[in-house]
PDB file of N, CA and C in Angstrom:
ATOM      1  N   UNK A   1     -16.414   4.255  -1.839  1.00  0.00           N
ATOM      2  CA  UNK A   1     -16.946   4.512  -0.513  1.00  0.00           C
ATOM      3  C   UNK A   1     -16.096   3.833   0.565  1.00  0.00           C
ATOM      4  N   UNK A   2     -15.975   2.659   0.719  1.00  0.00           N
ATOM      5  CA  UNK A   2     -14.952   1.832   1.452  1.00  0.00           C
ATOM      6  C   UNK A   2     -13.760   1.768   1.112  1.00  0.00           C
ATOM      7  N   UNK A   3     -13.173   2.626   0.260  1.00  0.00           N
ATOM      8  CA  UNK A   3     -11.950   2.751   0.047  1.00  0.00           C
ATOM      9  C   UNK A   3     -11.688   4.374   0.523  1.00  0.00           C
ATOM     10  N   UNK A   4     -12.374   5.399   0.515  1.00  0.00           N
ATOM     11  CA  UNK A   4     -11.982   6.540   1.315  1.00  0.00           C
ATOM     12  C   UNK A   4     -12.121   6.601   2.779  1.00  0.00           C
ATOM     13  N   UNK A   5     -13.157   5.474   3.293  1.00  0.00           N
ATOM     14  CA  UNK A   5     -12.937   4.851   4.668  1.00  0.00           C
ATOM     15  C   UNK A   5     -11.574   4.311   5.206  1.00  0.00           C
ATOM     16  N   UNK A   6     -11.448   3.809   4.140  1.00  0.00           N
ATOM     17  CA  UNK A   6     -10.311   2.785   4.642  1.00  0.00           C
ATOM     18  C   UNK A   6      -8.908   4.209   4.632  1.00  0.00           C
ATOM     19  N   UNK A   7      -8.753   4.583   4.012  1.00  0.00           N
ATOM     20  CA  UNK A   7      -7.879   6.135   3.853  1.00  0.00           C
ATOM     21  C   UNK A   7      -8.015   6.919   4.819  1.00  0.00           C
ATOM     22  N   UNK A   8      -9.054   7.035   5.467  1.00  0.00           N
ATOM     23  CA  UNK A   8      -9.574   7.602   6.770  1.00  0.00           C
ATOM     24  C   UNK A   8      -8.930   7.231   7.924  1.00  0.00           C
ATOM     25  N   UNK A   9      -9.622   6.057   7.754  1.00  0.00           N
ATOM     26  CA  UNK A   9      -9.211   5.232   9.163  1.00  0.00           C
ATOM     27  C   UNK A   9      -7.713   4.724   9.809  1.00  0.00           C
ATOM     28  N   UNK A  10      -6.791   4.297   8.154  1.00  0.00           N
ATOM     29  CA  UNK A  10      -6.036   3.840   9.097  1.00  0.00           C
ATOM     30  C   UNK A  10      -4.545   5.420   9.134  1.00  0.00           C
ATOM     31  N   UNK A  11      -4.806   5.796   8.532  1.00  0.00           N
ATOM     32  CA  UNK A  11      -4.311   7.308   8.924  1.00  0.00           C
ATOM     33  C   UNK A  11      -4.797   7.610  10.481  1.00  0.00           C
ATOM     34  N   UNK A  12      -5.889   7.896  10.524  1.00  0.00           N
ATOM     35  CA  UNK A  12      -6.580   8.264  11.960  1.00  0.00           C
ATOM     36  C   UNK A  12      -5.819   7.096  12.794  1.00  0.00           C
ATOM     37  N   UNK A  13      -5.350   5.891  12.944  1.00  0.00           N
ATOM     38  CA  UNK A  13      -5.366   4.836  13.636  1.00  0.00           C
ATOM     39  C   UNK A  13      -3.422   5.192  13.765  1.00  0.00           C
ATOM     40  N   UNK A  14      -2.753   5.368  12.650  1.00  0.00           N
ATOM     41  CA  UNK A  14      -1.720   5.583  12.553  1.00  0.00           C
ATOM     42  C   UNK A  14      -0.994   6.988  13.695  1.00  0.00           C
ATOM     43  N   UNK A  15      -1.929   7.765  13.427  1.00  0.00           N
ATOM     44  CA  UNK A  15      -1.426   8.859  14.904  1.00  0.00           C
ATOM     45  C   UNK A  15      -1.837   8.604  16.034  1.00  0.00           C
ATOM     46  N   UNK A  16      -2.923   7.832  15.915  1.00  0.00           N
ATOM     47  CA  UNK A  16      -3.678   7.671  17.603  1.00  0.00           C
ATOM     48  C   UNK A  16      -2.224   6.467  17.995  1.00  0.00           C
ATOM     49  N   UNK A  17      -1.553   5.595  17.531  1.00  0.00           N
ATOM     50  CA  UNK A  17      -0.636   5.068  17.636  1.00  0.00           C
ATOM     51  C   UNK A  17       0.402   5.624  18.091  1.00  0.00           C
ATOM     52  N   UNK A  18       0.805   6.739  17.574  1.00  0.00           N
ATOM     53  CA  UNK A  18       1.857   7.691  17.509  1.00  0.00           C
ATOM     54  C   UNK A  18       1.606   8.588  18.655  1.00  0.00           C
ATOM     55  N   UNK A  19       0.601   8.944  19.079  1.00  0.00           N
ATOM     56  CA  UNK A  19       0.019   9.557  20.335  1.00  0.00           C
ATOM     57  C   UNK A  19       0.127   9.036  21.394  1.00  0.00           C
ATOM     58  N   UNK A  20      -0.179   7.911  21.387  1.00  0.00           N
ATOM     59  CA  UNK A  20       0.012   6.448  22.844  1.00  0.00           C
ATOM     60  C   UNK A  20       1.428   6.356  22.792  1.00  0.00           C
ATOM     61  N   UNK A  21       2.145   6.519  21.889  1.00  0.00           N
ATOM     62  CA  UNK A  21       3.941   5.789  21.998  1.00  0.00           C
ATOM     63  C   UNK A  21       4.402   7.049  22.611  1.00  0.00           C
ATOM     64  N   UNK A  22       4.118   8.002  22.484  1.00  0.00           N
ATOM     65  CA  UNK A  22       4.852   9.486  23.238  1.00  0.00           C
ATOM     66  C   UNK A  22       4.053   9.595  24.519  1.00  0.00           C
ATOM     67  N   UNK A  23       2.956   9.403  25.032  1.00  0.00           N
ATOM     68  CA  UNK A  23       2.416   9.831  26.063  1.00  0.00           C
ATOM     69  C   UNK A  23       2.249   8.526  27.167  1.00  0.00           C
ATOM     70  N   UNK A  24       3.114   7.382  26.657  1.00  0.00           N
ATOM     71  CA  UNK A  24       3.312   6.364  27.760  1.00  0.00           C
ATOM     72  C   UNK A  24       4.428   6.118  28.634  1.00  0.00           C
ATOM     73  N   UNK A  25       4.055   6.401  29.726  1.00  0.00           N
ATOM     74  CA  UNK A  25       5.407   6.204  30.476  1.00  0.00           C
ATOM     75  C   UNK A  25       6.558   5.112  30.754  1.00  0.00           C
ATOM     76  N   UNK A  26       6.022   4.320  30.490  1.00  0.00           N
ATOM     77  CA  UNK A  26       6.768   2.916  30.461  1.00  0.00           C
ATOM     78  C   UNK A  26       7.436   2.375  29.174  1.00  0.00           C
ATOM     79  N   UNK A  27       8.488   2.181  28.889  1.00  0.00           N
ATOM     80  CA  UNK A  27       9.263   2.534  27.973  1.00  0.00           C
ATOM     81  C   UNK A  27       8.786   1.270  26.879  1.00  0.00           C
ATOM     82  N   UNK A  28       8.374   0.035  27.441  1.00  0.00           N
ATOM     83  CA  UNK A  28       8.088  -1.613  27.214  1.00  0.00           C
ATOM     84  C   UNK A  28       6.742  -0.875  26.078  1.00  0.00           C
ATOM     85  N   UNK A  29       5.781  -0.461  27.004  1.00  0.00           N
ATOM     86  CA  UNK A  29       4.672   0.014  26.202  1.00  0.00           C
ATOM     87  C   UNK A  29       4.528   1.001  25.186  1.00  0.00           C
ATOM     88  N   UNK A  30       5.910   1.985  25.002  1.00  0.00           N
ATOM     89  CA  UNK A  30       6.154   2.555  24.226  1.00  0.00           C
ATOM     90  C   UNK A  30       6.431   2.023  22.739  1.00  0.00           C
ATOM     91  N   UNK A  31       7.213   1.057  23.271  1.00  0.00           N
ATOM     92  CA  UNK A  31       7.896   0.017  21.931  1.00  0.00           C
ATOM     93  C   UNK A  31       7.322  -0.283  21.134  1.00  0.00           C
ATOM     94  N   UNK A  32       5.873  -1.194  22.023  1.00  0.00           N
ATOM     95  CA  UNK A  32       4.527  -1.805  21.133  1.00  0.00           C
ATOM     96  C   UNK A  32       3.907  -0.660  20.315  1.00  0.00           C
ATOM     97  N   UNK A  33       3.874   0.234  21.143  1.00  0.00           N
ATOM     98  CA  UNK A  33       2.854   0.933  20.273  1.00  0.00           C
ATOM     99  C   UNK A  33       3.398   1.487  19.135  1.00  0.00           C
ATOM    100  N   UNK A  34       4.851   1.934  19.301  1.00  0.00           N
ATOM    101  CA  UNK A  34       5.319   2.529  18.024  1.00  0.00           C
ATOM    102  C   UNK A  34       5.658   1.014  17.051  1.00  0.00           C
ATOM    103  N   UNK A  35       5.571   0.181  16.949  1.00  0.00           N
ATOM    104  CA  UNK A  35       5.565  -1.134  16.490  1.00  0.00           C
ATOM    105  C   UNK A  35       4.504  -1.217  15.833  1.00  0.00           C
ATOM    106  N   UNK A  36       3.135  -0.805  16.585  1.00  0.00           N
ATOM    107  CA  UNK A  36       1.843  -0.838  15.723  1.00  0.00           C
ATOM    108  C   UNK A  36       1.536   0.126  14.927  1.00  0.00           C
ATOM    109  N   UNK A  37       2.576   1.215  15.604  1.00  0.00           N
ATOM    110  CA  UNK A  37       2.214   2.462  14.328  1.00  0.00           C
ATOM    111  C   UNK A  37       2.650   2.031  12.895  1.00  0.00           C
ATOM    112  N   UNK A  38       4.256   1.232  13.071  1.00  0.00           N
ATOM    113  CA  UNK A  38       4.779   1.084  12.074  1.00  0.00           C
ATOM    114  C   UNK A  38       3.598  -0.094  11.500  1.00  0.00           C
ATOM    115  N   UNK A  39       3.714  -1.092  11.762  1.00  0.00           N
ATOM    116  CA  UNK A  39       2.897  -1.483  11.150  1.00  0.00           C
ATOM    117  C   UNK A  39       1.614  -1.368  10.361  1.00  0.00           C
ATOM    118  N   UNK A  40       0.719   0.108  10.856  1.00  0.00           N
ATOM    119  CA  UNK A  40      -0.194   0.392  10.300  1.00  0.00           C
ATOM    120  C   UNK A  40       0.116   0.976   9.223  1.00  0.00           C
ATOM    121  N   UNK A  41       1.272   1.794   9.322  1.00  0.00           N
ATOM    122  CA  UNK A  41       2.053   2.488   8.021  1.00  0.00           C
ATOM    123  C   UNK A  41       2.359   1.521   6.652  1.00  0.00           C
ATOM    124  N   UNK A  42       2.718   0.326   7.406  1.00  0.00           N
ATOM    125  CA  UNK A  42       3.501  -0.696   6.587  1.00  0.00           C
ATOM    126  C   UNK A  42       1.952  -0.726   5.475  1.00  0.00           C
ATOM    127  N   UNK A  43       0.776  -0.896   6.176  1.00  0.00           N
ATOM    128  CA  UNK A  43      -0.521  -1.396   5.746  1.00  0.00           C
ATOM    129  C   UNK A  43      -1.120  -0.791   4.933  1.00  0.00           C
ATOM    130  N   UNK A  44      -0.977   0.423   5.198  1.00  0.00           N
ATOM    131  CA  UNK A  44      -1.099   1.985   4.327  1.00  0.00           C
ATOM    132  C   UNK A  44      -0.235   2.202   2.965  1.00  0.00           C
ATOM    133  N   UNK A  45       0.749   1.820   3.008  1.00  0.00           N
ATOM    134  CA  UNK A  45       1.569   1.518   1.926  1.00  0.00           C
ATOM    135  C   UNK A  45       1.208   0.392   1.008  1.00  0.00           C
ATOM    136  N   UNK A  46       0.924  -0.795   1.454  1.00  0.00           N
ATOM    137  CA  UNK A  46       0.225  -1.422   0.826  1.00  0.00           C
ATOM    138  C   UNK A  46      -1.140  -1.399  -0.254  1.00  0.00           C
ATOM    139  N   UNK A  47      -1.519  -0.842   0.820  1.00  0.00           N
ATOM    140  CA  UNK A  47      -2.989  -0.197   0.076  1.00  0.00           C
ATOM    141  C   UNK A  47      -2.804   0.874  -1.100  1.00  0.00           C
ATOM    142  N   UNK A  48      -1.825   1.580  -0.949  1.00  0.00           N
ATOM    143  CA  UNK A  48      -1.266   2.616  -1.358  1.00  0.00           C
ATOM    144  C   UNK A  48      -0.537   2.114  -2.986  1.00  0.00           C
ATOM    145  N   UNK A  49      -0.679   0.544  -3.063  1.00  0.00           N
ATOM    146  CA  UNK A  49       0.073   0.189  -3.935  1.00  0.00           C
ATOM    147  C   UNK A  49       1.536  -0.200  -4.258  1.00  0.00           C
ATOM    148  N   UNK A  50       2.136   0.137  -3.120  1.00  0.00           N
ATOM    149  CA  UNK A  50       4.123   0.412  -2.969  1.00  0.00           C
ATOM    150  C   UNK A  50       3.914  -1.119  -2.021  1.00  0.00           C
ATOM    151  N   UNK A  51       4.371  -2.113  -2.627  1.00  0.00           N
ATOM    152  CA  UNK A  51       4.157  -3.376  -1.272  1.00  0.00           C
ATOM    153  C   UNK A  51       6.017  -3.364  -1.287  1.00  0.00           C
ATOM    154  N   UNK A  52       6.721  -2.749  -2.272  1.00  0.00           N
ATOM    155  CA  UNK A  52       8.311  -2.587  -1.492  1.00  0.00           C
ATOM    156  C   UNK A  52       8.453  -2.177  -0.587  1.00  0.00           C
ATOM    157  N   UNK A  53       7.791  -1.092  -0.578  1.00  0.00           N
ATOM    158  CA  UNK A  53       8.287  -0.046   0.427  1.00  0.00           C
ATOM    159  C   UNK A  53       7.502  -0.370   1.712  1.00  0.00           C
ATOM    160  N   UNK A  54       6.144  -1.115   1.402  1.00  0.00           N
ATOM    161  CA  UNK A  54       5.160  -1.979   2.588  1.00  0.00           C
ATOM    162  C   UNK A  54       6.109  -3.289   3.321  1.00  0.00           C
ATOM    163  N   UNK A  55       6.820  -3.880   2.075  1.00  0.00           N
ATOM    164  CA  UNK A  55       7.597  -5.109   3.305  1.00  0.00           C
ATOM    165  C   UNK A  55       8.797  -4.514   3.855  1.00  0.00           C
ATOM    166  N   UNK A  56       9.618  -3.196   3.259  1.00  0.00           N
ATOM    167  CA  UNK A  56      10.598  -3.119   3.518  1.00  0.00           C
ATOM    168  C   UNK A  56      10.063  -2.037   5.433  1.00  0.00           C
ATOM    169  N   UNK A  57       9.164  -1.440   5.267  1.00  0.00           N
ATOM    170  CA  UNK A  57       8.687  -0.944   6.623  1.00  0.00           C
ATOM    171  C   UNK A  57       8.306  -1.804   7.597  1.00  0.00           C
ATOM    172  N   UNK A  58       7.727  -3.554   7.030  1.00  0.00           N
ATOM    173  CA  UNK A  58       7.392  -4.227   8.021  1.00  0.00           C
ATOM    174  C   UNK A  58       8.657  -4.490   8.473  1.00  0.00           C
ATOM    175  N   UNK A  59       9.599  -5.140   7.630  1.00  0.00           N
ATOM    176  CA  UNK A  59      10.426  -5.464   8.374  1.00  0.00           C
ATOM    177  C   UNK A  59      11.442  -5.075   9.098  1.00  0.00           C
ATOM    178  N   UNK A  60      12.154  -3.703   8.752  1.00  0.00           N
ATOM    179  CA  UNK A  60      12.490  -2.511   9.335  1.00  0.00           C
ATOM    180  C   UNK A  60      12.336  -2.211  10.950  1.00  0.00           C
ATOM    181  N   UNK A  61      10.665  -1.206  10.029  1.00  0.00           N
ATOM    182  CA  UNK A  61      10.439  -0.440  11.191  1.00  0.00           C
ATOM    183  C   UNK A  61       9.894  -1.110  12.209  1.00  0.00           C
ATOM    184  N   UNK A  62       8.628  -2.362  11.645  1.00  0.00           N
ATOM    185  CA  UNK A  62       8.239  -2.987  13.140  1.00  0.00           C
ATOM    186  C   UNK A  62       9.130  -4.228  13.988  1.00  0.00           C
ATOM    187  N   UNK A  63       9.581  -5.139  12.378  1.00  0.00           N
ATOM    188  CA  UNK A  63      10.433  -6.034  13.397  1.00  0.00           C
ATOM    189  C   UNK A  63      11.703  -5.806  14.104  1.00  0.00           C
ATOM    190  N   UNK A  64      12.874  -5.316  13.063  1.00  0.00           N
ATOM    191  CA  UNK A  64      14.417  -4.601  13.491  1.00  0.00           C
ATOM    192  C   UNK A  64      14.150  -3.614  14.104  1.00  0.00           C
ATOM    193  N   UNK A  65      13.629  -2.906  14.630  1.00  0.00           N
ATOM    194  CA  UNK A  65      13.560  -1.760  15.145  1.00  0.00           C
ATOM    195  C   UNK A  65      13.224  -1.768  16.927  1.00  0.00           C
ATOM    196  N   UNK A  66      12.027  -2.703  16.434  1.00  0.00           N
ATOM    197  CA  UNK A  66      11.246  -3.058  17.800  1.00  0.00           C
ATOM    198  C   UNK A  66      12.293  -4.014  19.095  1.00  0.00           C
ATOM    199  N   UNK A  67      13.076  -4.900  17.974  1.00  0.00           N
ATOM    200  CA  UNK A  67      13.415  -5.825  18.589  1.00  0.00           C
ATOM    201  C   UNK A  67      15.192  -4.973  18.866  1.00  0.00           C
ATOM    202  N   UNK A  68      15.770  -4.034  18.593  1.00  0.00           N
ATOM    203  CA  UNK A  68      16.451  -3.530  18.868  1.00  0.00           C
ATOM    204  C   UNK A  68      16.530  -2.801  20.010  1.00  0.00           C
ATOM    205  N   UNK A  69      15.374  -1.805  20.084  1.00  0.00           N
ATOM    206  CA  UNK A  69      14.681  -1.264  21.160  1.00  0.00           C
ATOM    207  C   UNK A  69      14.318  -1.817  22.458  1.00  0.00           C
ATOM    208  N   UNK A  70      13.881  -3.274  21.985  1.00  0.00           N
ATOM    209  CA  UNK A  70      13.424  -3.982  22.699  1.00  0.00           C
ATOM    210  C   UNK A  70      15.103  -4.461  23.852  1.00  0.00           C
ATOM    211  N   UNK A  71      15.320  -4.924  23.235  1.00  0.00           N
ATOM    212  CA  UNK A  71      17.154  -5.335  24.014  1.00  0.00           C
ATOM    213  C   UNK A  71      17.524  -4.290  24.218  1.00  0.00           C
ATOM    214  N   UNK A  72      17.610  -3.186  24.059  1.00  0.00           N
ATOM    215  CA  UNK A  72      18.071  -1.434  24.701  1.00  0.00           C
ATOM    216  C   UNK A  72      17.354  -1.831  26.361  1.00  0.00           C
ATOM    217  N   UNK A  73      16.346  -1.941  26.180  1.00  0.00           N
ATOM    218  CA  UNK A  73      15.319  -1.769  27.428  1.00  0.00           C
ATOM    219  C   UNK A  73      15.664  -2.300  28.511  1.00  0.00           C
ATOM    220  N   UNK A  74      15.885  -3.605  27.854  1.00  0.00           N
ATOM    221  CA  UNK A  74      16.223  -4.738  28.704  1.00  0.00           C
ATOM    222  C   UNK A  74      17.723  -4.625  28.765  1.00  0.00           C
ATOM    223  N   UNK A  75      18.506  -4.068  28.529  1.00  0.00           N
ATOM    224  CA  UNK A  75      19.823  -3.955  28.994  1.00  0.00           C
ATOM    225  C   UNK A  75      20.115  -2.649  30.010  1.00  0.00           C
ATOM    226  N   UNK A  76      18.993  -2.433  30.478  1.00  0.00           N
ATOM    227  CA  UNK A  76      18.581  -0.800  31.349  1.00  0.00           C
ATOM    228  C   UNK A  76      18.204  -1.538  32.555  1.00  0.00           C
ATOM    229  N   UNK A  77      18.410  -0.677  33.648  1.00  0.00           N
ATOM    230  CA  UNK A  77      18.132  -0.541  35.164  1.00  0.00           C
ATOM    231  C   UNK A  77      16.902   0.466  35.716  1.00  0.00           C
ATOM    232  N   UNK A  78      15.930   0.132  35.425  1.00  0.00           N
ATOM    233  CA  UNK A  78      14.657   1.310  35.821  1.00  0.00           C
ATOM    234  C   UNK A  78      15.367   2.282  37.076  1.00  0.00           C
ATOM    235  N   UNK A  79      14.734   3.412  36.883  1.00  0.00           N
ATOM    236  CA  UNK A  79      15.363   4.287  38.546  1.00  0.00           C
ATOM    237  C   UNK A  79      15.037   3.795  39.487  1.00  0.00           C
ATOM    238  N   UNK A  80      13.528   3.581  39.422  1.00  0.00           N
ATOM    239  CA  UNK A  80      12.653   2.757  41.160  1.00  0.00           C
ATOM    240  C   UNK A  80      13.504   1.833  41.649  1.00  0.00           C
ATOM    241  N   UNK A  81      14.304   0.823  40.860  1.00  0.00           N
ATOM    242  CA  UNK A  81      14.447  -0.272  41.261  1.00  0.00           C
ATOM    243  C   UNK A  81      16.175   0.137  42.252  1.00  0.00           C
ATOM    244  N   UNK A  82      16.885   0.968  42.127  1.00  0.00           N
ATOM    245  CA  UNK A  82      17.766   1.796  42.629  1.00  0.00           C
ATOM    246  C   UNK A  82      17.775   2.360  43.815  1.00  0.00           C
ATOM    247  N   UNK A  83      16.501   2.797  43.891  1.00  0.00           N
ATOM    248  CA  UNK A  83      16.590   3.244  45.071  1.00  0.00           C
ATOM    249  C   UNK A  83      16.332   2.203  46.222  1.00  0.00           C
TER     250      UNK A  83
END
């Protein structure tokens, strides 16, 4: 019973993630959220039994990834601030 919940939920939680990272305009808030997607994935995998493929996504997709992204951002000039 609480294990097809849990299959439910963080699937459901995993696109609503994935939904917020495409439909935010601000690139900062984009980052996080696709950060939490990965991470929920990472969590899902876990559960899933694969904890390789669970640490190799944490550390990947949410930390290297994020923090790559993250210095992209910050090496950018917003348009507003241009004009």
């Amino acid at each position: 019973m609480i294990d097809e919940l849990i299959h439910f939920v963080i699937p459901l939680l995993i696109i609503i993630a994935a939904i917020v990272a495409i439909l935010l305009r601000d690139l900062l808030a984009s980052v996080i959220a696709l950060a939490a997607m990965s991470l929920l994935l990472s969590l899902e995998f876990y559960i899933l039994q694969a904890p390789d493929v669970a640490i190799a996504e944490a550390g990947v997709g949410a930390c290297l990834t994020t923090a790559i992204l993250v210095l992209a951002i910050k090496g950018t000039k917003r348009k507003e601030d241009e004009v």
